[in-house]
PDB file of N, CA and C in Angstrom:
ATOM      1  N   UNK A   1     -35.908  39.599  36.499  1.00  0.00           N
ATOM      2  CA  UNK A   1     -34.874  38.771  35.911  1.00  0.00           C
ATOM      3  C   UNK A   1     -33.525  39.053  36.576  1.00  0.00           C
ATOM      4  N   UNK A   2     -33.620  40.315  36.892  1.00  0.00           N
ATOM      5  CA  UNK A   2     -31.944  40.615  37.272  1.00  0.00           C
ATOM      6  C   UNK A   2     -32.194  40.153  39.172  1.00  0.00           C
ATOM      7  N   UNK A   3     -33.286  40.261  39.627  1.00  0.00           N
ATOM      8  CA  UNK A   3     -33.293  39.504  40.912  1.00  0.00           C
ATOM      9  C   UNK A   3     -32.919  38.017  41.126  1.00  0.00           C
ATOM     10  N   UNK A   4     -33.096  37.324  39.878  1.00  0.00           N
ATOM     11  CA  UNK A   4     -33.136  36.015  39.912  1.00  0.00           C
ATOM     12  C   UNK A   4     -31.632  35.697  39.598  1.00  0.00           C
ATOM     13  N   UNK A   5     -31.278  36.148  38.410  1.00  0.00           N
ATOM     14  CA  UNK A   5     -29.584  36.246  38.197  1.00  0.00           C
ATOM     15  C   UNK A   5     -28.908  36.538  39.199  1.00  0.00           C
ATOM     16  N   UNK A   6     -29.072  37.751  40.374  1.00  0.00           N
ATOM     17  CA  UNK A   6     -28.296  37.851  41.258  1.00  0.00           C
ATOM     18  C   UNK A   6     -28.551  36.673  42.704  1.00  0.00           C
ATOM     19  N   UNK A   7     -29.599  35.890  42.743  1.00  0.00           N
ATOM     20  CA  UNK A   7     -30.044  34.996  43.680  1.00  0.00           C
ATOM     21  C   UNK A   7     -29.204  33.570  42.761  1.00  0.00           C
ATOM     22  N   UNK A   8     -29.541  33.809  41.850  1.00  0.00           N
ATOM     23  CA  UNK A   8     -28.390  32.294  41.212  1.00  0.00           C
ATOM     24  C   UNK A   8     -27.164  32.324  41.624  1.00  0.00           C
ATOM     25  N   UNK A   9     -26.102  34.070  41.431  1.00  0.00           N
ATOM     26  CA  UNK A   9     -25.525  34.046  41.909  1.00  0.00           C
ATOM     27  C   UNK A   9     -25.101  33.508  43.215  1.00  0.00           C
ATOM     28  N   UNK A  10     -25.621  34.095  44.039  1.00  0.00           N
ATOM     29  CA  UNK A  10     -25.540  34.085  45.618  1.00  0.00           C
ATOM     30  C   UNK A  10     -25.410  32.758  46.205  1.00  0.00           C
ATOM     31  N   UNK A  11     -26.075  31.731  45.353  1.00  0.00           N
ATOM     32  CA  UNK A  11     -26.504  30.782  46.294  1.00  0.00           C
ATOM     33  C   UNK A  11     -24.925  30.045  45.972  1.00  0.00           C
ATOM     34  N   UNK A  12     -24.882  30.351  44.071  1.00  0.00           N
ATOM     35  CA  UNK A  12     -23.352  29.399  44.093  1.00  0.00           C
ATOM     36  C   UNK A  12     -22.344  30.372  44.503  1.00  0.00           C
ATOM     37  N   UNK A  13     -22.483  31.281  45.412  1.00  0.00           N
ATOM     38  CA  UNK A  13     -21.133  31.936  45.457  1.00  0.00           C
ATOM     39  C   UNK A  13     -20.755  31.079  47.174  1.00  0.00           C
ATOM     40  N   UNK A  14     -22.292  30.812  47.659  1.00  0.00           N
ATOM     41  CA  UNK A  14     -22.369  29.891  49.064  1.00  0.00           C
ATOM     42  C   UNK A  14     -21.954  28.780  49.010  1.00  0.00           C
ATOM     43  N   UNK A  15     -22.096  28.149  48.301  1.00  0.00           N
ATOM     44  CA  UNK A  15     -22.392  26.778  47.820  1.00  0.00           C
ATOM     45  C   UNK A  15     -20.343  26.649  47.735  1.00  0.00           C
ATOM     46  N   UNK A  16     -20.160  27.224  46.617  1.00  0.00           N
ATOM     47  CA  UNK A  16     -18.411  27.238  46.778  1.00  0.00           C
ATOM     48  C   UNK A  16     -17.851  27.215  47.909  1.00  0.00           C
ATOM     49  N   UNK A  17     -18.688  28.631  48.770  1.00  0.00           N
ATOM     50  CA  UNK A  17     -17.492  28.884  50.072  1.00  0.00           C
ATOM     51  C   UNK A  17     -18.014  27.532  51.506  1.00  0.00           C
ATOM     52  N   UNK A  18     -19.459  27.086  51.070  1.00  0.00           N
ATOM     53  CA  UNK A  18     -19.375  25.772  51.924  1.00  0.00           C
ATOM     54  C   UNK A  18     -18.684  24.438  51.363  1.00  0.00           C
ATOM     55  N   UNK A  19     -18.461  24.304  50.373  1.00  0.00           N
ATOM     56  CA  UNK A  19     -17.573  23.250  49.195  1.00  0.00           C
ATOM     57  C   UNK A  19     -15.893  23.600  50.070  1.00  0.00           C
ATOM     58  N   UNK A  20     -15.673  24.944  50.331  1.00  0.00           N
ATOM     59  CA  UNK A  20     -14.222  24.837  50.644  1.00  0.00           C
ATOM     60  C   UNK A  20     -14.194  24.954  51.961  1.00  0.00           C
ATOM     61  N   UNK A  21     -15.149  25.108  52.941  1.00  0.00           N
ATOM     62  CA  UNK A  21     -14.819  24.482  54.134  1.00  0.00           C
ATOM     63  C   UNK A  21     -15.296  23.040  54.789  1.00  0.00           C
ATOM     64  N   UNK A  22     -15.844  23.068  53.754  1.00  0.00           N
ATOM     65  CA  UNK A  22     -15.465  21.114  53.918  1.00  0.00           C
ATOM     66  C   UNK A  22     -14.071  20.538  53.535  1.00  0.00           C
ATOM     67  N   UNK A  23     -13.783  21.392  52.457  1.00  0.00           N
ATOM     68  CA  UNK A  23     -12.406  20.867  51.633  1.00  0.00           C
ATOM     69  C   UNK A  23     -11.462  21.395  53.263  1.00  0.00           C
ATOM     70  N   UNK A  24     -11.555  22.491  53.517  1.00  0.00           N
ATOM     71  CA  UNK A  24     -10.830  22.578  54.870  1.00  0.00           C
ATOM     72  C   UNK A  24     -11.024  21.973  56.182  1.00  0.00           C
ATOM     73  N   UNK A  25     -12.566  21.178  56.370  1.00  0.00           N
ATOM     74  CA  UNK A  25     -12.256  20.430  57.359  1.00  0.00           C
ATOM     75  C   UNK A  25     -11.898  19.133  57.052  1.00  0.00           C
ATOM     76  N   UNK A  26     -12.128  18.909  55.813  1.00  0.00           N
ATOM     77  CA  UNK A  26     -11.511  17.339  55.511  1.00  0.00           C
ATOM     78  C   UNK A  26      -9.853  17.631  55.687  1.00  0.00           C
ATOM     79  N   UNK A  27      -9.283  18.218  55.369  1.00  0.00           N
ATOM     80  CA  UNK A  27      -7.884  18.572  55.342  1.00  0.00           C
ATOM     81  C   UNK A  27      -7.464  18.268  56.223  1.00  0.00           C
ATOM     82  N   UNK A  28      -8.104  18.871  57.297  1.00  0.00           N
ATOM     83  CA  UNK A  28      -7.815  19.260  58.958  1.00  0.00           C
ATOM     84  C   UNK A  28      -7.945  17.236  59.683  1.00  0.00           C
ATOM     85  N   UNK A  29      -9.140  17.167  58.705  1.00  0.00           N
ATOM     86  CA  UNK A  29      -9.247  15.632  59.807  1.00  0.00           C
ATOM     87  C   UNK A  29      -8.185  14.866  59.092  1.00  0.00           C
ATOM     88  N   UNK A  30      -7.735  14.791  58.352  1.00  0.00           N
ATOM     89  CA  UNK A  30      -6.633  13.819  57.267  1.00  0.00           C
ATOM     90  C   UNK A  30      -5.334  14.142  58.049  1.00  0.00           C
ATOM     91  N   UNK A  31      -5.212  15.755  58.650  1.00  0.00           N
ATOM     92  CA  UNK A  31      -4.063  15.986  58.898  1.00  0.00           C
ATOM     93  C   UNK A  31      -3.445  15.670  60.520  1.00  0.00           C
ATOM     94  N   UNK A  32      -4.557  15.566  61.527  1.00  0.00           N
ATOM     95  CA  UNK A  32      -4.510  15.386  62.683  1.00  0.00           C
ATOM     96  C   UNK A  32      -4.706  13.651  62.478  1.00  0.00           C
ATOM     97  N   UNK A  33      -5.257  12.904  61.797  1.00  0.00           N
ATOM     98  CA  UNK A  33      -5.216  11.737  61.925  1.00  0.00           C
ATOM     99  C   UNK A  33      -3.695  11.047  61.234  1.00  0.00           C
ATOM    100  N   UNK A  34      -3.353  12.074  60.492  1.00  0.00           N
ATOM    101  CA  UNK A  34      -1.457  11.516  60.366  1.00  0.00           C
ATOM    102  C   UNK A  34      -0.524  11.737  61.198  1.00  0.00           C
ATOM    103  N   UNK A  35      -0.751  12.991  62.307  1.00  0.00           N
ATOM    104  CA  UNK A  35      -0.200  13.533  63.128  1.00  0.00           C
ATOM    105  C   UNK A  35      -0.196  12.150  64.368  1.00  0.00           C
ATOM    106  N   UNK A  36      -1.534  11.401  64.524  1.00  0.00           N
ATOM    107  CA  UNK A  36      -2.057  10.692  65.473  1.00  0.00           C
ATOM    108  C   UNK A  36      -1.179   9.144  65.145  1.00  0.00           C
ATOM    109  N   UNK A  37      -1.375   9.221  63.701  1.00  0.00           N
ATOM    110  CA  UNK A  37      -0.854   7.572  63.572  1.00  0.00           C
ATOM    111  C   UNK A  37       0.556   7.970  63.596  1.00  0.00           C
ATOM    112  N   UNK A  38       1.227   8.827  63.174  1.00  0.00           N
ATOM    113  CA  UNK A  38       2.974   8.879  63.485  1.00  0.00           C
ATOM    114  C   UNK A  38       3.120   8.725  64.740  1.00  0.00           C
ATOM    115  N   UNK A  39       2.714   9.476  65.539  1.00  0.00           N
ATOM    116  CA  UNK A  39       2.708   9.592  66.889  1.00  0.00           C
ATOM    117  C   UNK A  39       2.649   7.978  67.540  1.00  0.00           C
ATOM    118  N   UNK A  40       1.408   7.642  67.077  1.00  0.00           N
ATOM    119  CA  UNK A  40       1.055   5.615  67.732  1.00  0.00           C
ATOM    120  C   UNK A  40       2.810   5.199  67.353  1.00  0.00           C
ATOM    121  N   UNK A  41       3.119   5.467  66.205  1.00  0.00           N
ATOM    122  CA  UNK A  41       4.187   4.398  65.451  1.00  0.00           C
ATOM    123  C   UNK A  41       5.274   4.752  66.450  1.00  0.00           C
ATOM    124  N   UNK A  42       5.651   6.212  66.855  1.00  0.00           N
ATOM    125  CA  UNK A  42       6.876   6.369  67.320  1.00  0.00           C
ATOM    126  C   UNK A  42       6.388   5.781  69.039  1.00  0.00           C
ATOM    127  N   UNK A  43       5.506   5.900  69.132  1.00  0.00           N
ATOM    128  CA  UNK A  43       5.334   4.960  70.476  1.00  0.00           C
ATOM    129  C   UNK A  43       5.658   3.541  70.658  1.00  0.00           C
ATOM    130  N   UNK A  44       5.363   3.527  69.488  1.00  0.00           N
ATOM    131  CA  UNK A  44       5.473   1.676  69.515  1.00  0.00           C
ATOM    132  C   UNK A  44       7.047   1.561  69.450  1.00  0.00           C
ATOM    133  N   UNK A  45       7.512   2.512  68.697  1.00  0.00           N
ATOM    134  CA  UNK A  45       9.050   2.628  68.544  1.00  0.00           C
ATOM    135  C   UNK A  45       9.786   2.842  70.189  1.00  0.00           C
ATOM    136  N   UNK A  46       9.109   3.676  70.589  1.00  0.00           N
ATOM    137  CA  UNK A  46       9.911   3.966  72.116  1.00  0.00           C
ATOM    138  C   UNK A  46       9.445   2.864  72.680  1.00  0.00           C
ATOM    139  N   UNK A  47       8.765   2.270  73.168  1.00  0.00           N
ATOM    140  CA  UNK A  47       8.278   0.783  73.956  1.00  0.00           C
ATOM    141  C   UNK A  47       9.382  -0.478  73.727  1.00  0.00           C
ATOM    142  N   UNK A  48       9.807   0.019  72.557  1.00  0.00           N
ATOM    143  CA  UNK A  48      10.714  -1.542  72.070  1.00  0.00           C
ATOM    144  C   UNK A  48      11.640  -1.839  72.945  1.00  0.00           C
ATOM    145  N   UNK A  49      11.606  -3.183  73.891  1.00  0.00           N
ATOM    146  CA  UNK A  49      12.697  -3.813  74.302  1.00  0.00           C
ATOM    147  C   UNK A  49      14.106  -3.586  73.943  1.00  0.00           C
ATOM    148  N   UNK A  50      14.210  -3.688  72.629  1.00  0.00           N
ATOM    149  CA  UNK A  50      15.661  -3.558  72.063  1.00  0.00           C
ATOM    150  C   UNK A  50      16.263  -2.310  72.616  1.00  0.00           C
ATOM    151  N   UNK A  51      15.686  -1.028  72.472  1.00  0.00           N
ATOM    152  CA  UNK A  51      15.842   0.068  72.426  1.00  0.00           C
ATOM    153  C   UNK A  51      16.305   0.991  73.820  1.00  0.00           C
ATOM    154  N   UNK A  52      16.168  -0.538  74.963  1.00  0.00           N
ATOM    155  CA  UNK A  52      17.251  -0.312  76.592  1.00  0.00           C
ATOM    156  C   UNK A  52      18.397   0.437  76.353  1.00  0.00           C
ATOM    157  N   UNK A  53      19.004  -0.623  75.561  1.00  0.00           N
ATOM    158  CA  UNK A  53      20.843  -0.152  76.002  1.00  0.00           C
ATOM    159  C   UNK A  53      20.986   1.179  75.075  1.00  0.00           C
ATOM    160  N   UNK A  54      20.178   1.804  74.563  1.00  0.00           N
ATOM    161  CA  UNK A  54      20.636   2.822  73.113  1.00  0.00           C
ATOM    162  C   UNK A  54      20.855   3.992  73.976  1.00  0.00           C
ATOM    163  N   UNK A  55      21.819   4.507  73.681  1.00  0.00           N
ATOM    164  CA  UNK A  55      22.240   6.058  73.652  1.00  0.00           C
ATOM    165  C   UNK A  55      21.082   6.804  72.894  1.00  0.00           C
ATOM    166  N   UNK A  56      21.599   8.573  73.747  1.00  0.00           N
ATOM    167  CA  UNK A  56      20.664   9.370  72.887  1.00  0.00           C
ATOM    168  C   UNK A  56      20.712   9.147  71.522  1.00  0.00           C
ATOM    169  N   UNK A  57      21.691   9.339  71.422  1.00  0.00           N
ATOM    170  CA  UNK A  57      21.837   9.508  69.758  1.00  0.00           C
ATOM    171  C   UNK A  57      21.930   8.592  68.852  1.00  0.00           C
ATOM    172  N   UNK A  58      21.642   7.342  69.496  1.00  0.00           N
ATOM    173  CA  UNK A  58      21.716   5.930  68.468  1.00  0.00           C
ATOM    174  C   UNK A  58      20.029   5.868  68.450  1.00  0.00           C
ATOM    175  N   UNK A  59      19.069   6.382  69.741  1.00  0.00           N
ATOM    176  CA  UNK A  59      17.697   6.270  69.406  1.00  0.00           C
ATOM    177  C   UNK A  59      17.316   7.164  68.685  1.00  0.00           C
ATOM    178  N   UNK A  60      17.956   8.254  68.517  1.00  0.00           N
ATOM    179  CA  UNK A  60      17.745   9.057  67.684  1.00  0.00           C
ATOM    180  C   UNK A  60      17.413   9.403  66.512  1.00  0.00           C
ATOM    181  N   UNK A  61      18.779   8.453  65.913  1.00  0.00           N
ATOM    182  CA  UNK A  61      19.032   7.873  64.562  1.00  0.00           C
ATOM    183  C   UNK A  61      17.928   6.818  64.554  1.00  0.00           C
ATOM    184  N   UNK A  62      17.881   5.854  65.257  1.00  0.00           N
ATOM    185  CA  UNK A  62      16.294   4.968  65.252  1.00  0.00           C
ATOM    186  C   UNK A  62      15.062   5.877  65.269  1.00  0.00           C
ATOM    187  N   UNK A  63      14.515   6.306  65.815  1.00  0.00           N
ATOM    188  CA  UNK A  63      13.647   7.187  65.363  1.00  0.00           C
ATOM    189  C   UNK A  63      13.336   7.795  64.078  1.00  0.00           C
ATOM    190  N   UNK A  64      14.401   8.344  63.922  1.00  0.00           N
ATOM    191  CA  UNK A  64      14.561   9.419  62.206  1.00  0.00           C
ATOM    192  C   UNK A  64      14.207   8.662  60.953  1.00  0.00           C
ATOM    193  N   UNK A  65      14.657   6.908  61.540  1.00  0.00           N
ATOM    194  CA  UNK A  65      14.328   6.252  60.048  1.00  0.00           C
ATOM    195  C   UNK A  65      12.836   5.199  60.484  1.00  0.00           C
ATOM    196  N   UNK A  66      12.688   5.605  61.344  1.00  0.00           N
ATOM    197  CA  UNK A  66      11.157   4.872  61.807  1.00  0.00           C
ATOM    198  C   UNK A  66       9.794   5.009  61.105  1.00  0.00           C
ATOM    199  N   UNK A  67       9.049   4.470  60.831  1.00  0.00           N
ATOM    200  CA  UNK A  67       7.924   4.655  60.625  1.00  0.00           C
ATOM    201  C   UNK A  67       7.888   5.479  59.791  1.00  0.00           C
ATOM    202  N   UNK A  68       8.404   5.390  58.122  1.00  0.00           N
ATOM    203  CA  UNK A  68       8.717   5.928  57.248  1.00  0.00           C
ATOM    204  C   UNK A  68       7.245   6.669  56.699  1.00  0.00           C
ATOM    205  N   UNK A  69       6.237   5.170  56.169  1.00  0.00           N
ATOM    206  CA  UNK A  69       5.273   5.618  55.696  1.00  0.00           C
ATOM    207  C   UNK A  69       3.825   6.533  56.672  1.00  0.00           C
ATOM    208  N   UNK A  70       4.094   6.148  58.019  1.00  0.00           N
ATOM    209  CA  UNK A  70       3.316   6.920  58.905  1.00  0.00           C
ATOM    210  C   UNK A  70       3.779   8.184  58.512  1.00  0.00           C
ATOM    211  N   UNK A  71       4.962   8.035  58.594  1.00  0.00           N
ATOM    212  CA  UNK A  71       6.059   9.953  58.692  1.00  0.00           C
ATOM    213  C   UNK A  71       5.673  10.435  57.306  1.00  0.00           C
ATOM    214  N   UNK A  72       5.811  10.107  55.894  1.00  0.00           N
ATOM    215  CA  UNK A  72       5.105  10.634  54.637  1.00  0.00           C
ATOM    216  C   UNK A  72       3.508  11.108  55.205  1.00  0.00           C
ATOM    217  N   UNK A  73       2.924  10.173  55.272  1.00  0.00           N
ATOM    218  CA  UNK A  73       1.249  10.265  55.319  1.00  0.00           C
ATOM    219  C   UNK A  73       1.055  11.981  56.018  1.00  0.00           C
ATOM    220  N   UNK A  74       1.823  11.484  57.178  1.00  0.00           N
ATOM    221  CA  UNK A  74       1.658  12.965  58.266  1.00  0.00           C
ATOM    222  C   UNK A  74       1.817  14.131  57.561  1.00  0.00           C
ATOM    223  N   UNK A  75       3.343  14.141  56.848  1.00  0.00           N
ATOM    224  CA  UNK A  75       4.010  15.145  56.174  1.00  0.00           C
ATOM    225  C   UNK A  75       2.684  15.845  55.013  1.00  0.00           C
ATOM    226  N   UNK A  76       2.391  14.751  54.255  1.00  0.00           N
ATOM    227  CA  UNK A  76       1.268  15.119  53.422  1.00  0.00           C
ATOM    228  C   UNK A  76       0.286  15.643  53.560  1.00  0.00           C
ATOM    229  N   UNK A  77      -0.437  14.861  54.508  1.00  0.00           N
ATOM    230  CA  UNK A  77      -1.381  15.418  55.304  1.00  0.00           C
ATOM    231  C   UNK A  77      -1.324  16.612  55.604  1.00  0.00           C
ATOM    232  N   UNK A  78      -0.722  17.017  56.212  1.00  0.00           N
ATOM    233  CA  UNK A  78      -0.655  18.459  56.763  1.00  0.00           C
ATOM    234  C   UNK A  78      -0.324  19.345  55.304  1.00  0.00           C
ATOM    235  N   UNK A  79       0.552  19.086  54.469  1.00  0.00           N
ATOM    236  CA  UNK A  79       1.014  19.721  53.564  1.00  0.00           C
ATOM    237  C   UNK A  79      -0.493  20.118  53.234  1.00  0.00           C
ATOM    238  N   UNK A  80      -0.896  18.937  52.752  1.00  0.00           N
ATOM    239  CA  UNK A  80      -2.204  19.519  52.227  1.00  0.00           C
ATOM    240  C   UNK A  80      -3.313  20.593  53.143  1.00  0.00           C
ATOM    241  N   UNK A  81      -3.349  20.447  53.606  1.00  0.00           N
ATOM    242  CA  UNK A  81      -3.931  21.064  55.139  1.00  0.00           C
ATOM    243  C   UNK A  81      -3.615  22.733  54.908  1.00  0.00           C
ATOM    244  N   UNK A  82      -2.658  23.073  55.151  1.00  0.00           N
ATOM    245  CA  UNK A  82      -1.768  24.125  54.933  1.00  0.00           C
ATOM    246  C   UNK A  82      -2.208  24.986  53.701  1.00  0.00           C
ATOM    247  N   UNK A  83      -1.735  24.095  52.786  1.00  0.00           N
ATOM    248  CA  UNK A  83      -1.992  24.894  51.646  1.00  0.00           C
ATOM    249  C   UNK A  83      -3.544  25.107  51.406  1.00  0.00           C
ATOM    250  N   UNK A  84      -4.526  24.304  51.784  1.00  0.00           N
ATOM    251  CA  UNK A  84      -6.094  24.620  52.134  1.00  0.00           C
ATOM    252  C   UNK A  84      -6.706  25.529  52.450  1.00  0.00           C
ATOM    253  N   UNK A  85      -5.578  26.226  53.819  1.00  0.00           N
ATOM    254  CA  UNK A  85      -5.671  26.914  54.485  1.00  0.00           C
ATOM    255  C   UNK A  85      -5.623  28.230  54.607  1.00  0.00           C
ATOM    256  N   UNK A  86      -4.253  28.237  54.071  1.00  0.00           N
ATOM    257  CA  UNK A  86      -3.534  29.387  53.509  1.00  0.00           C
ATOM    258  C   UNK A  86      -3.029  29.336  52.139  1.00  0.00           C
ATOM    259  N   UNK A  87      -3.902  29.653  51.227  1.00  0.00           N
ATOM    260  CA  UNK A  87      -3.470  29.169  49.484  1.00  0.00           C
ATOM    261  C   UNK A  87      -2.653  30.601  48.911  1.00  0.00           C
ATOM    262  N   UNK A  88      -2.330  31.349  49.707  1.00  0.00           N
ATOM    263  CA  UNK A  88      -1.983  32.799  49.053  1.00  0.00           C
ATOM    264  C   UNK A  88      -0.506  32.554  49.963  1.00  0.00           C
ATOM    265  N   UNK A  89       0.108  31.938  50.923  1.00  0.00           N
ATOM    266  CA  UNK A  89       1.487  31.289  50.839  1.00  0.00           C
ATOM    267  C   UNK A  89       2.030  30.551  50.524  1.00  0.00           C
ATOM    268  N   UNK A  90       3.289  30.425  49.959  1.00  0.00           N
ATOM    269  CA  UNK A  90       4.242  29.882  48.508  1.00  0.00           C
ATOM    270  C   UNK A  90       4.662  28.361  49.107  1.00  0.00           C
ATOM    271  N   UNK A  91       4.368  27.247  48.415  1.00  0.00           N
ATOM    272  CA  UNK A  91       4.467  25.644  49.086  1.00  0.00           C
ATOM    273  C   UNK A  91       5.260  25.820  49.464  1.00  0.00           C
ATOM    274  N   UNK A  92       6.681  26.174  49.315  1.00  0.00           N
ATOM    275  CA  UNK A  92       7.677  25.770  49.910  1.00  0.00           C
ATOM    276  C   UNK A  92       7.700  25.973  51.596  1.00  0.00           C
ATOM    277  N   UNK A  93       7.280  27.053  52.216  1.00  0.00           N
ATOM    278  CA  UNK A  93       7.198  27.165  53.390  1.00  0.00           C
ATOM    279  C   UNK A  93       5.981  26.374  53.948  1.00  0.00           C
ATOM    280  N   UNK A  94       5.029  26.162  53.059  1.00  0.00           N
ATOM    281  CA  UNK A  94       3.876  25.028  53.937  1.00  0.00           C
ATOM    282  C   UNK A  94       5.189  23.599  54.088  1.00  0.00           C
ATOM    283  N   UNK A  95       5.738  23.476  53.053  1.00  0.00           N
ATOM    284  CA  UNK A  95       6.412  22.295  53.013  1.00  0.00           C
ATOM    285  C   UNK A  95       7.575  22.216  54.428  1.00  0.00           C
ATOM    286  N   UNK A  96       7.953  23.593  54.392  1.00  0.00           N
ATOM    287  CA  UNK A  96       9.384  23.632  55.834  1.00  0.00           C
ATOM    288  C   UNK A  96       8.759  23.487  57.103  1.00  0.00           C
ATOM    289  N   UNK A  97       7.140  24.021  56.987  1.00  0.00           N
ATOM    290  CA  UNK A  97       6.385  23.696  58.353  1.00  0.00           C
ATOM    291  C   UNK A  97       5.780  22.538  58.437  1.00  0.00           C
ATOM    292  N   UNK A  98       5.668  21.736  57.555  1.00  0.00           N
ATOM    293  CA  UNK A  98       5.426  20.254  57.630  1.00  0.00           C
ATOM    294  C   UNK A  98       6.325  19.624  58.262  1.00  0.00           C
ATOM    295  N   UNK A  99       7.970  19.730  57.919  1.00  0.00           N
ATOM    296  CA  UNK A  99       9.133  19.219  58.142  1.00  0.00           C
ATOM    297  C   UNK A  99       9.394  19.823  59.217  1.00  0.00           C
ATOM    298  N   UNK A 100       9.432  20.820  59.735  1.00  0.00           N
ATOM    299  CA  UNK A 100       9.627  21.252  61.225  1.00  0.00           C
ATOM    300  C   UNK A 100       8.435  20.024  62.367  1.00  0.00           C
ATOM    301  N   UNK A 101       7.286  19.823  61.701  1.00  0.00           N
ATOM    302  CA  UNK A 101       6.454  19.691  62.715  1.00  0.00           C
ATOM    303  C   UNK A 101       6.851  18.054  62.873  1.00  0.00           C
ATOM    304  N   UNK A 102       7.388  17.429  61.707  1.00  0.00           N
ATOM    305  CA  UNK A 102       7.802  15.770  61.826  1.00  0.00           C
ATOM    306  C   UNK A 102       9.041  16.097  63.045  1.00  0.00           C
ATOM    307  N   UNK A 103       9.796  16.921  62.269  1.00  0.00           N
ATOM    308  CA  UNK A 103      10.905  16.926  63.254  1.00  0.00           C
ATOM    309  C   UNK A 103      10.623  17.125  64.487  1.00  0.00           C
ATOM    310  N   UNK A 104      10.093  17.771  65.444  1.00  0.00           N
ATOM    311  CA  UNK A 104       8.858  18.051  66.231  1.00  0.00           C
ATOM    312  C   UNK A 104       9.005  16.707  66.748  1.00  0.00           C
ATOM    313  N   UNK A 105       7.841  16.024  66.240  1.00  0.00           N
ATOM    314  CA  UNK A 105       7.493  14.909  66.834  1.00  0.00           C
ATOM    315  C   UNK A 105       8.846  14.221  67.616  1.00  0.00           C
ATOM    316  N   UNK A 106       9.624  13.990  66.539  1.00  0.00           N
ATOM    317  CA  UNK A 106      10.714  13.076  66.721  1.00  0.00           C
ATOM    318  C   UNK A 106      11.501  13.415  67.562  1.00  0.00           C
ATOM    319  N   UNK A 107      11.875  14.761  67.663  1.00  0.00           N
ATOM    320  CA  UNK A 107      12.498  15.207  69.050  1.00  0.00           C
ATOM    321  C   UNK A 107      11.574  15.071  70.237  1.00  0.00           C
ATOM    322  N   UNK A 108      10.851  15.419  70.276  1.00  0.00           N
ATOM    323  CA  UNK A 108       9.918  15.096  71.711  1.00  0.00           C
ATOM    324  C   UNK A 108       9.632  13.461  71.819  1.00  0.00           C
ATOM    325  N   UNK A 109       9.851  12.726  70.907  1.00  0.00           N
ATOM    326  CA  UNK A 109       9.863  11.142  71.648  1.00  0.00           C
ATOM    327  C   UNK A 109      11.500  10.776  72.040  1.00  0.00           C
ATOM    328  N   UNK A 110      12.390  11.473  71.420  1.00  0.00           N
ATOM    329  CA  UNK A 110      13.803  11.362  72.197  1.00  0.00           C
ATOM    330  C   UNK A 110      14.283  11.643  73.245  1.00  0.00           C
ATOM    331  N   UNK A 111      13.177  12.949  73.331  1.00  0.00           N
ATOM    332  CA  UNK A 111      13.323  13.562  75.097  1.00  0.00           C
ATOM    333  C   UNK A 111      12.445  13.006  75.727  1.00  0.00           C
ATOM    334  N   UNK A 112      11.738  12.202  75.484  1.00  0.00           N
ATOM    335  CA  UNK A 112      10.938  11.613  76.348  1.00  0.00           C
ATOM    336  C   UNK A 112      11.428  10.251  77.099  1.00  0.00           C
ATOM    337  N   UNK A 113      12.730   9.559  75.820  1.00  0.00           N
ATOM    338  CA  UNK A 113      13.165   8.079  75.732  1.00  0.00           C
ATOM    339  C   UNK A 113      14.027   8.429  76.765  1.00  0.00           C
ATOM    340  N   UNK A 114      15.071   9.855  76.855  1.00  0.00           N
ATOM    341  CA  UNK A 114      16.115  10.335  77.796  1.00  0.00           C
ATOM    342  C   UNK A 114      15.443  10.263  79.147  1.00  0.00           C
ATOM    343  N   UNK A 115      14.650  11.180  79.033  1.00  0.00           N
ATOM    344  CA  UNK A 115      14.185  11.415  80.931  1.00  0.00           C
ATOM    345  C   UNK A 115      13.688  10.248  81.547  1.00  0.00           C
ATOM    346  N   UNK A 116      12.696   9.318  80.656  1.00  0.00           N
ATOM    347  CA  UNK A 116      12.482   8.067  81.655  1.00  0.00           C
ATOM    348  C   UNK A 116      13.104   6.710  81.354  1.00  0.00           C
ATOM    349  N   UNK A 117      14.132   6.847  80.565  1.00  0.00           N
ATOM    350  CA  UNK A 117      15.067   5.849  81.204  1.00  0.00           C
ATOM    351  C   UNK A 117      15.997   5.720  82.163  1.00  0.00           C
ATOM    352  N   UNK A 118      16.244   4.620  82.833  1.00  0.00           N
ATOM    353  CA  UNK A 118      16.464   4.107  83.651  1.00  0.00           C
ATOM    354  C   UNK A 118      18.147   4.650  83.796  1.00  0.00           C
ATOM    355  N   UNK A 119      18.843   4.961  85.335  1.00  0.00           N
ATOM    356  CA  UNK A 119      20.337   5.931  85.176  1.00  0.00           C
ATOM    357  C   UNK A 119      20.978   4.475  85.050  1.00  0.00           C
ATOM    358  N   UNK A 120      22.118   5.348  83.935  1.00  0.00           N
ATOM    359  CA  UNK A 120      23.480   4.778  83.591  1.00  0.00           C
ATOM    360  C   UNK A 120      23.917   3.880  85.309  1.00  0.00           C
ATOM    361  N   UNK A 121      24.270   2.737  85.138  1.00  0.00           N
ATOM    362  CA  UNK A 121      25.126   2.219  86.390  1.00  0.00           C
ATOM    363  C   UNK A 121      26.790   2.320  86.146  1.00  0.00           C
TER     364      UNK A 121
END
């Protein structure tokens, strides 16, 4: 009896820790696929015609308010991800590394809009 109790055990103590790495690779795919669609959006954002004559810092400001709901999804995404990941550190810092990593993005499509546009005449 006590073999069988400890084999009941065992199997759901498996059963949990494969339950939470699914819960961690679902995380992971939710979080790279928000990472992916922000990324498409701010592309589509740098491609724009309009977006010739702009200074750094006017695309900048275009950028920052771009692709609002891509930029949530991502943020979330990962939030969740994070905390999946690492559940024994306090949200707020999963939350500042979410927001570092948007910010992230958004600076590297500004430096990207700088170097291959075309020189000032």
């Amino acid at each position: 009896m006590r073999m069988l109790m400890l084999g009941a055990v065992l199997v759901m103590m498996t059963s949990a820790a494969v339950a939470d790495d699914d819960d961690a690779k679902g995380a992971q795919k939710l979080a790279i696929q928000g990472r992916d669609d922000y990324w498409h959006c701010l592309a589509r954002e740098y491609s724009r015609d309009s977006n010739q004559g702009l200074s750094e810092q006017e695309f900048g400001r275009s950028v920052a308010g771009a692709c609002p709901s891509e930029r949530q999804y991502y943020r979330v995404a990962l939030l969740d991800y994070l905390t999946t990941q690492y559940p024994g550190i306090d949200s707020g810092a999963h939350l500042a590394t979410a927001n570092r990593a948007v910010e992230s993005a958004q600076k590297d499509i500004v430096t990207a809009f700088v170097k291959h546009r075309p020189p000032q005449k």
